[in-house]
N, C-alpha and C. Protein backbone atom coordinates (compact mmCIF):
# COMPACT_ATOMS: atom_id res chain seq x y z
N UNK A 1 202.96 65.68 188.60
CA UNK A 1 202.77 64.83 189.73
C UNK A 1 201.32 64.90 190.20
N UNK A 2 201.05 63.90 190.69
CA UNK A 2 199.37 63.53 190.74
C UNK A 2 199.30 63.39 192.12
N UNK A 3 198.63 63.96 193.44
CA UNK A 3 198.63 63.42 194.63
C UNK A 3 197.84 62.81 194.56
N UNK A 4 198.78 61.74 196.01
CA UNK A 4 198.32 60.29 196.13
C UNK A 4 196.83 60.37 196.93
N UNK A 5 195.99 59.55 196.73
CA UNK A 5 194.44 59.78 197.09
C UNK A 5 194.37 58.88 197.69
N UNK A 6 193.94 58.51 199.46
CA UNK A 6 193.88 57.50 199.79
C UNK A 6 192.07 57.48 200.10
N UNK A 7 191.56 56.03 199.96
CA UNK A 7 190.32 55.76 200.52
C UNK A 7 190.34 54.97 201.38
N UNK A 8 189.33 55.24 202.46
CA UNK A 8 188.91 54.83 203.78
C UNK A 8 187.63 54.42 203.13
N UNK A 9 187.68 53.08 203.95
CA UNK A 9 186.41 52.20 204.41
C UNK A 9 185.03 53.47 205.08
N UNK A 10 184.53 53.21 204.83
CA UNK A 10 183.28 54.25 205.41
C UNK A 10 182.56 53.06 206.37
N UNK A 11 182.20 53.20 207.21
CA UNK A 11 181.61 52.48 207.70
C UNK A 11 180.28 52.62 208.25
N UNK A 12 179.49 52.16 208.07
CA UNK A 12 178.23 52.20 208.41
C UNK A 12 177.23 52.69 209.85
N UNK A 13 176.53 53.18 210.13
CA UNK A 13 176.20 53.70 211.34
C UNK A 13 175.16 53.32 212.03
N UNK A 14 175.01 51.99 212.65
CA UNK A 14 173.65 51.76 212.60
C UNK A 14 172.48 53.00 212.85
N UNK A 15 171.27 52.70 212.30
CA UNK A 15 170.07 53.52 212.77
C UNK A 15 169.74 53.99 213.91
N UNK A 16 169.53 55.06 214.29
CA UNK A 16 168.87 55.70 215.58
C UNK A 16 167.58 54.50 215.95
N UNK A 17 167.40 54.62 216.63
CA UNK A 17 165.93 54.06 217.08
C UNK A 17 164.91 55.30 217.19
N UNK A 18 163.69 55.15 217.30
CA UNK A 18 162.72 56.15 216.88
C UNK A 18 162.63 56.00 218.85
N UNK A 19 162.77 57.43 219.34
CA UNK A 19 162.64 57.64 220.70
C UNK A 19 160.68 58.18 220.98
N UNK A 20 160.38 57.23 221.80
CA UNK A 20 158.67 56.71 222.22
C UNK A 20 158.42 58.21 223.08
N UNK A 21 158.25 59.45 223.23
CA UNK A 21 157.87 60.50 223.55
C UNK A 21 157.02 60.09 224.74
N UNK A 22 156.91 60.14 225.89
CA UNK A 22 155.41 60.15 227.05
C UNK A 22 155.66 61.48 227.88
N UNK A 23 154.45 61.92 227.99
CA UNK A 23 154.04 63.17 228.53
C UNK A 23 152.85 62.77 229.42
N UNK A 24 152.88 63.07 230.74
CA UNK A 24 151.85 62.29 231.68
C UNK A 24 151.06 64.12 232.49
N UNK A 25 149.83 64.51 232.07
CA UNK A 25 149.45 65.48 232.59
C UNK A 25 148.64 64.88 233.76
N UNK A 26 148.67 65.07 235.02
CA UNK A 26 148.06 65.04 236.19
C UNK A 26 146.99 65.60 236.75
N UNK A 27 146.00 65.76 237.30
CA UNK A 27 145.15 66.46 238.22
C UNK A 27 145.06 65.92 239.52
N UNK A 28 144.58 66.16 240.71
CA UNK A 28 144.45 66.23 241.76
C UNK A 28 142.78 65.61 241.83
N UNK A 29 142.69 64.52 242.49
CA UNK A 29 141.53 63.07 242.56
C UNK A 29 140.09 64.48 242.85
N UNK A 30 140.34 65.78 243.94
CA UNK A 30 139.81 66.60 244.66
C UNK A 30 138.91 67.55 243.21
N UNK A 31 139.85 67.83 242.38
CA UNK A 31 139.31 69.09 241.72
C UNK A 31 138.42 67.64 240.75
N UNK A 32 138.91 66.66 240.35
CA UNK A 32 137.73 66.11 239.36
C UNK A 32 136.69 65.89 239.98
N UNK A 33 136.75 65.30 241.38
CA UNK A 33 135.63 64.90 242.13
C UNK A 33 134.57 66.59 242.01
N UNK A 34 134.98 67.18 242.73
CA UNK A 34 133.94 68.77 242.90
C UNK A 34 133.83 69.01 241.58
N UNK A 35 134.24 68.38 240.09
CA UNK A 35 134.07 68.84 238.72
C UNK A 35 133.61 70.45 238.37
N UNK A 36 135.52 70.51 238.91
CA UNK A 36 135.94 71.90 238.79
C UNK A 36 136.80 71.93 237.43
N UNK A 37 137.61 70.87 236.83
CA UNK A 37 138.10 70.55 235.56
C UNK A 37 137.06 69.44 234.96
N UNK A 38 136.66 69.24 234.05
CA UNK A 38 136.06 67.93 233.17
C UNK A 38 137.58 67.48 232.44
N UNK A 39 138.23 66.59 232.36
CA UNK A 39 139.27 65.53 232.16
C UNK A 39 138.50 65.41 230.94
N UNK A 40 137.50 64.84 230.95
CA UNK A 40 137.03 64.06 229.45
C UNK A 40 136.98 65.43 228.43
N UNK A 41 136.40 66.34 229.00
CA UNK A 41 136.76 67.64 227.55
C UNK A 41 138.00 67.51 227.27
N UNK A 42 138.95 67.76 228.47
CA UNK A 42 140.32 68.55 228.20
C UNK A 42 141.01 67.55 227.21
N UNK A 43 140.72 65.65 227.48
CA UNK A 43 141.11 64.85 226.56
C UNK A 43 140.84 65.42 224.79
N UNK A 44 139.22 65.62 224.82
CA UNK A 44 139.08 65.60 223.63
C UNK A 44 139.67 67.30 222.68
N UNK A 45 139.99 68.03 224.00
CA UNK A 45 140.53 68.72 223.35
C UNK A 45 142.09 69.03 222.22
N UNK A 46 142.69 68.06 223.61
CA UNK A 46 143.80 67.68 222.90
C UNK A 46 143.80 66.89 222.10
N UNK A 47 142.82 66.32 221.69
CA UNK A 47 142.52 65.36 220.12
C UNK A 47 142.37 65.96 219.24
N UNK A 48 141.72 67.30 219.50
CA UNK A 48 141.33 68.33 218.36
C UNK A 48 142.32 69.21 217.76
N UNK A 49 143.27 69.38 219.02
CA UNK A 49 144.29 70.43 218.77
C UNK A 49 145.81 70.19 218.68
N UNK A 50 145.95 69.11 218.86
CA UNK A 50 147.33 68.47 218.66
C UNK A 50 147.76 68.74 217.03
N UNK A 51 148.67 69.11 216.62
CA UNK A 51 149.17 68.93 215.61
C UNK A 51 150.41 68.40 215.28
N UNK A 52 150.36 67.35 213.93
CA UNK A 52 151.49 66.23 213.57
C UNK A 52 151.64 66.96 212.38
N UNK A 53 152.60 67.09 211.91
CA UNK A 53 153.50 67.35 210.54
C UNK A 53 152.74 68.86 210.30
N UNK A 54 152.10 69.47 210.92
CA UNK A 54 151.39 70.75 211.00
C UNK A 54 150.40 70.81 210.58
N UNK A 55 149.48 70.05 210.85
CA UNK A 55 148.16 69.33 210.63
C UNK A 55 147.42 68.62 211.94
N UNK A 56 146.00 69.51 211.74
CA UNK A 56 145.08 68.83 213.23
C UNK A 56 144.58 67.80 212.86
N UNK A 57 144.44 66.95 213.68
CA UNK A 57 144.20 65.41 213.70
C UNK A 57 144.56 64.65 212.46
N UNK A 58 146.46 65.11 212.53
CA UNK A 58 147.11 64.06 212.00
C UNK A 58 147.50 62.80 212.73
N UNK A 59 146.53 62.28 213.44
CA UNK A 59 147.91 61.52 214.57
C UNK A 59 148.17 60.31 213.87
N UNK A 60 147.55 59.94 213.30
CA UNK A 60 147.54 57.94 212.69
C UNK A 60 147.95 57.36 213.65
N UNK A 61 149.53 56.73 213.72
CA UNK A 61 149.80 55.88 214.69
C UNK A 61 151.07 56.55 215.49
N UNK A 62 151.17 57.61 214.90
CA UNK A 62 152.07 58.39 215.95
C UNK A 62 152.10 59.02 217.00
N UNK A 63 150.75 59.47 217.43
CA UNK A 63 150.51 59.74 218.62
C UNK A 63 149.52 59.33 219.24
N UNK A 64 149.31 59.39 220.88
CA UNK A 64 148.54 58.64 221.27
C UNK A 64 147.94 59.28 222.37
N UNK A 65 146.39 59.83 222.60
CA UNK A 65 146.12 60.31 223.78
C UNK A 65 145.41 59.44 224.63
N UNK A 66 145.12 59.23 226.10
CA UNK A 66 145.10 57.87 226.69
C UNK A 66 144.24 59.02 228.26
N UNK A 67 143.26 58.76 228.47
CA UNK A 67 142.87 59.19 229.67
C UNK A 67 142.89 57.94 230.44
N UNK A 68 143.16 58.60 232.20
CA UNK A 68 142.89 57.32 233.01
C UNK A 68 142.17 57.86 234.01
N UNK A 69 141.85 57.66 234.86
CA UNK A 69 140.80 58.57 236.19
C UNK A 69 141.43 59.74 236.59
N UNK A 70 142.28 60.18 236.70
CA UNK A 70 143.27 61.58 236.88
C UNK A 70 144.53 62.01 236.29
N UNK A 71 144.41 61.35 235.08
CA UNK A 71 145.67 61.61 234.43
C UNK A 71 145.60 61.08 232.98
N UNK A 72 145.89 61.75 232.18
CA UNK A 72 146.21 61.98 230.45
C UNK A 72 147.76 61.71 230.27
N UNK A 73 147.37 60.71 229.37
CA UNK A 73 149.05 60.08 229.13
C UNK A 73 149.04 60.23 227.37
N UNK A 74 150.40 61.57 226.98
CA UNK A 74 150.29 62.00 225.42
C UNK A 74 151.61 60.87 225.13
N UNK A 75 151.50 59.75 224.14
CA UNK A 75 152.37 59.42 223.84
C UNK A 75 152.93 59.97 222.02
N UNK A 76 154.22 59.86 221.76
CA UNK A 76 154.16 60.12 220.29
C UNK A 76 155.45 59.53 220.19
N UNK A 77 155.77 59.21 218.64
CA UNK A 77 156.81 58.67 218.03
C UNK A 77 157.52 59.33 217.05
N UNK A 78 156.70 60.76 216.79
CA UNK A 78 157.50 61.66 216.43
C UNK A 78 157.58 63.24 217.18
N UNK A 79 158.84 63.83 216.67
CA UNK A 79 159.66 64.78 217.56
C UNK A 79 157.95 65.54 218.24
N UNK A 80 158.01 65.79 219.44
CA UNK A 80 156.83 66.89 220.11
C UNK A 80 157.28 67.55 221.19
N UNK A 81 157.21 68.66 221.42
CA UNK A 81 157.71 69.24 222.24
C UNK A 81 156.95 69.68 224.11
N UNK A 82 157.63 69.86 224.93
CA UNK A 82 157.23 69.94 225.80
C UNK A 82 156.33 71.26 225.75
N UNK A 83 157.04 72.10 225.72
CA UNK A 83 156.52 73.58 225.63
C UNK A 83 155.22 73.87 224.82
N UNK A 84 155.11 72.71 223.47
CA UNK A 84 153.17 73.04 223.59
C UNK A 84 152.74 72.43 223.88
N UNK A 85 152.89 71.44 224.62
CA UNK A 85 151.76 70.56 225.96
C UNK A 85 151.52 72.06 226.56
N UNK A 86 152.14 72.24 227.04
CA UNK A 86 151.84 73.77 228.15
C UNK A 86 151.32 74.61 227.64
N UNK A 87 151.80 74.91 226.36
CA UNK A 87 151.10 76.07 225.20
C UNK A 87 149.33 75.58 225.22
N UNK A 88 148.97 74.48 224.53
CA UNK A 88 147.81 73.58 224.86
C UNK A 88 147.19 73.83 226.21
N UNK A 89 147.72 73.28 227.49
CA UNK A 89 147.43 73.38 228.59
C UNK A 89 146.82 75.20 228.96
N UNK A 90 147.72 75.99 229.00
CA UNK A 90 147.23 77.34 228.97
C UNK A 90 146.28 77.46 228.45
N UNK A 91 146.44 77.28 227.32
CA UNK A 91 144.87 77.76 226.27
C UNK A 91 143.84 77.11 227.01
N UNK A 92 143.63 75.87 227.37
CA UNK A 92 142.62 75.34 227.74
C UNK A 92 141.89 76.10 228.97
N UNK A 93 143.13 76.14 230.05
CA UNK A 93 142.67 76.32 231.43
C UNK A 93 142.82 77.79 231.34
């Protein structure tokens, strides 16, 4: 005797969507004015030190650093974690 084998339809799953990462670091209008932080280093630092697929200045089009008058906006499209923004952040400051 042979058991009976049934098959099910599998059905398909559509795709995740790729989730848009934003990380918005802040300063206070006071400490840039008395240029007690420089914003424009700390940008280019995180250009230098960011790492994608475990590689510095991998970003191509996956990540994105964006200064505005008091605030750095990290965008990315692949997985990044909160905890080394801060890791980053420490080191800097």
């Amino acid at each position: 005797l042979v058991p009976h084998q049934t098959f099910r339809k599998i059905q398909k799953v559509p795709g995740k969507k790729k989730q848009q990462l934003k990380f918005t670091i802040g300063c206070a209008p006071r400490v840039i004015d008395e240029d007690i932080v420089s914003f424009h280093s700390f940008e280019g630092y995180l250009k230098e030190r960011i790492k994608v697929n475990g590689k510095l200045n991998n970003f191509g089009k996956d990540v994105h650093v964006e200064r505005d008058d008091n605030t750095i906006i990290v965008t990315s499209n692949v997985p990044f974690s909160k905890r080394y923004e801060w890791y980053l952040q420490s080191i800097f400051f």
